[in-house]
Protein backbone atom coordinates (compact mmCIF):
# COMPACT_ATOMS: atom_id res chain seq x y z
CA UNK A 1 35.66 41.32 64.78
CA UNK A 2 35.87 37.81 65.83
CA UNK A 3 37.11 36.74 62.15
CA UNK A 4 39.70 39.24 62.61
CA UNK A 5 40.49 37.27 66.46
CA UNK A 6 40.46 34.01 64.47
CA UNK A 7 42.54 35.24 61.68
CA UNK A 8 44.98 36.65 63.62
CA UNK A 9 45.86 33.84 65.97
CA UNK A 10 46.07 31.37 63.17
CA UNK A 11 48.56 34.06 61.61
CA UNK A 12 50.65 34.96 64.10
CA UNK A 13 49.41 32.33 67.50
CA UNK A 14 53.05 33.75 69.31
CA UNK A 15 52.00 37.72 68.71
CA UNK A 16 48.33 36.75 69.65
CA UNK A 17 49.69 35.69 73.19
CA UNK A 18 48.69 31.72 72.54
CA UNK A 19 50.44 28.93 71.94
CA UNK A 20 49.84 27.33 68.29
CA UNK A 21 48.37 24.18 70.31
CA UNK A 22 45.74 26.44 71.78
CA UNK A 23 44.28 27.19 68.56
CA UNK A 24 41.73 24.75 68.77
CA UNK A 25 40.53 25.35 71.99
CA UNK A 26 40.24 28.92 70.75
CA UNK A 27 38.34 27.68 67.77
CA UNK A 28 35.86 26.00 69.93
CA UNK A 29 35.39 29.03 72.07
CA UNK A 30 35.15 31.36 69.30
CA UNK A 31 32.21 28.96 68.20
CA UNK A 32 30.85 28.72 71.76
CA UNK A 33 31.09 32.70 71.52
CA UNK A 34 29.58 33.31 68.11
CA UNK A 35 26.82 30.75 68.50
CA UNK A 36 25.46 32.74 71.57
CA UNK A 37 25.60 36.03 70.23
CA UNK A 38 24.37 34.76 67.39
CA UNK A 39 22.24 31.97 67.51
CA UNK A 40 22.88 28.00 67.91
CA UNK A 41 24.87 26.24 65.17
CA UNK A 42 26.55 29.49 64.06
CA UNK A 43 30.16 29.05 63.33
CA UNK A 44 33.26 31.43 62.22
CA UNK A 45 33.01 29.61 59.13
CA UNK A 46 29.30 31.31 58.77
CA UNK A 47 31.21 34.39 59.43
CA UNK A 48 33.56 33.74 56.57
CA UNK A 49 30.59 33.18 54.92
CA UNK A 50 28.98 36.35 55.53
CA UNK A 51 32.40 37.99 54.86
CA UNK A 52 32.38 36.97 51.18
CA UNK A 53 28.45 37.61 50.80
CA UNK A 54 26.86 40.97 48.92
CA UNK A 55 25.14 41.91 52.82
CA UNK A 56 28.86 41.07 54.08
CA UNK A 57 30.64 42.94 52.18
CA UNK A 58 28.11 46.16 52.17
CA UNK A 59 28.29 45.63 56.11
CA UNK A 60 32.27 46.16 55.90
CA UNK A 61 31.75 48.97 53.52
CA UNK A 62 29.37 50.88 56.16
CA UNK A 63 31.97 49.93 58.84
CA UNK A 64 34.70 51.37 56.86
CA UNK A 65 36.61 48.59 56.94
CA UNK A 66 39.97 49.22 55.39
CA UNK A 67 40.98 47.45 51.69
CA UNK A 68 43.57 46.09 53.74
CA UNK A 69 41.33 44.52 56.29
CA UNK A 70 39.26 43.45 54.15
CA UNK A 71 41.31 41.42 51.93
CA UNK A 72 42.76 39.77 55.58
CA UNK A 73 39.30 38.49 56.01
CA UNK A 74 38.73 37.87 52.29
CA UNK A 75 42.37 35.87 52.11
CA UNK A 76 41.07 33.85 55.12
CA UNK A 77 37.58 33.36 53.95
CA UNK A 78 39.07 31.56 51.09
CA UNK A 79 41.10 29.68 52.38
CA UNK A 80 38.02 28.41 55.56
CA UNK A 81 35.61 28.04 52.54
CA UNK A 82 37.83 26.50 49.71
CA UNK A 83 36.45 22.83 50.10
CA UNK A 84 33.11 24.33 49.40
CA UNK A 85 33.80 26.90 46.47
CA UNK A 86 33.72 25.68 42.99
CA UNK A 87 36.86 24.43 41.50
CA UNK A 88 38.22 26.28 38.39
């Protein structure tokens, strides 16, 4: 859920009810957010991570995420974790 939040306010800040400038104090509360439900040092880019994982994606098919859904999180995944993936 809170990659969806994240996903969504960097798509559409306006529709989210922020303005674009407040995305990175929403980035850093997001953190704040994940890292106590969570644990300490836990990011939304350890959420993208998940995301794009074999448990991730068995946890979205349980949830029944939607294969609409689940390519927003995918599409955003990639583009959060594309300094890390290999390079073709």
């Amino acid at each position: 859920m809170i990659a969806t939040v994240w996903g969504n306010a960097v798509l559409d800040p306006d529709r989210s009810g922020i303005d674009e400038s407040d995305l990175p104090d929403l980035h850093d509360f997001l953190n704040e957010y994940i890292g106590e439900l969570v644990g300490t040092g836990e990011t939304l880019t350890n959420c993208y991570e998940f995301i794009v994982s074999k448990k991730g994606d068995d946890s979205l098919t349980r949830q029944q995420v939607t294969a609409n859904h689940k390519e927003f999180l995918h599409y955003f995944a990639r583009l959060i974790l594309q300094d890390g993936l290999p390079r073709d």
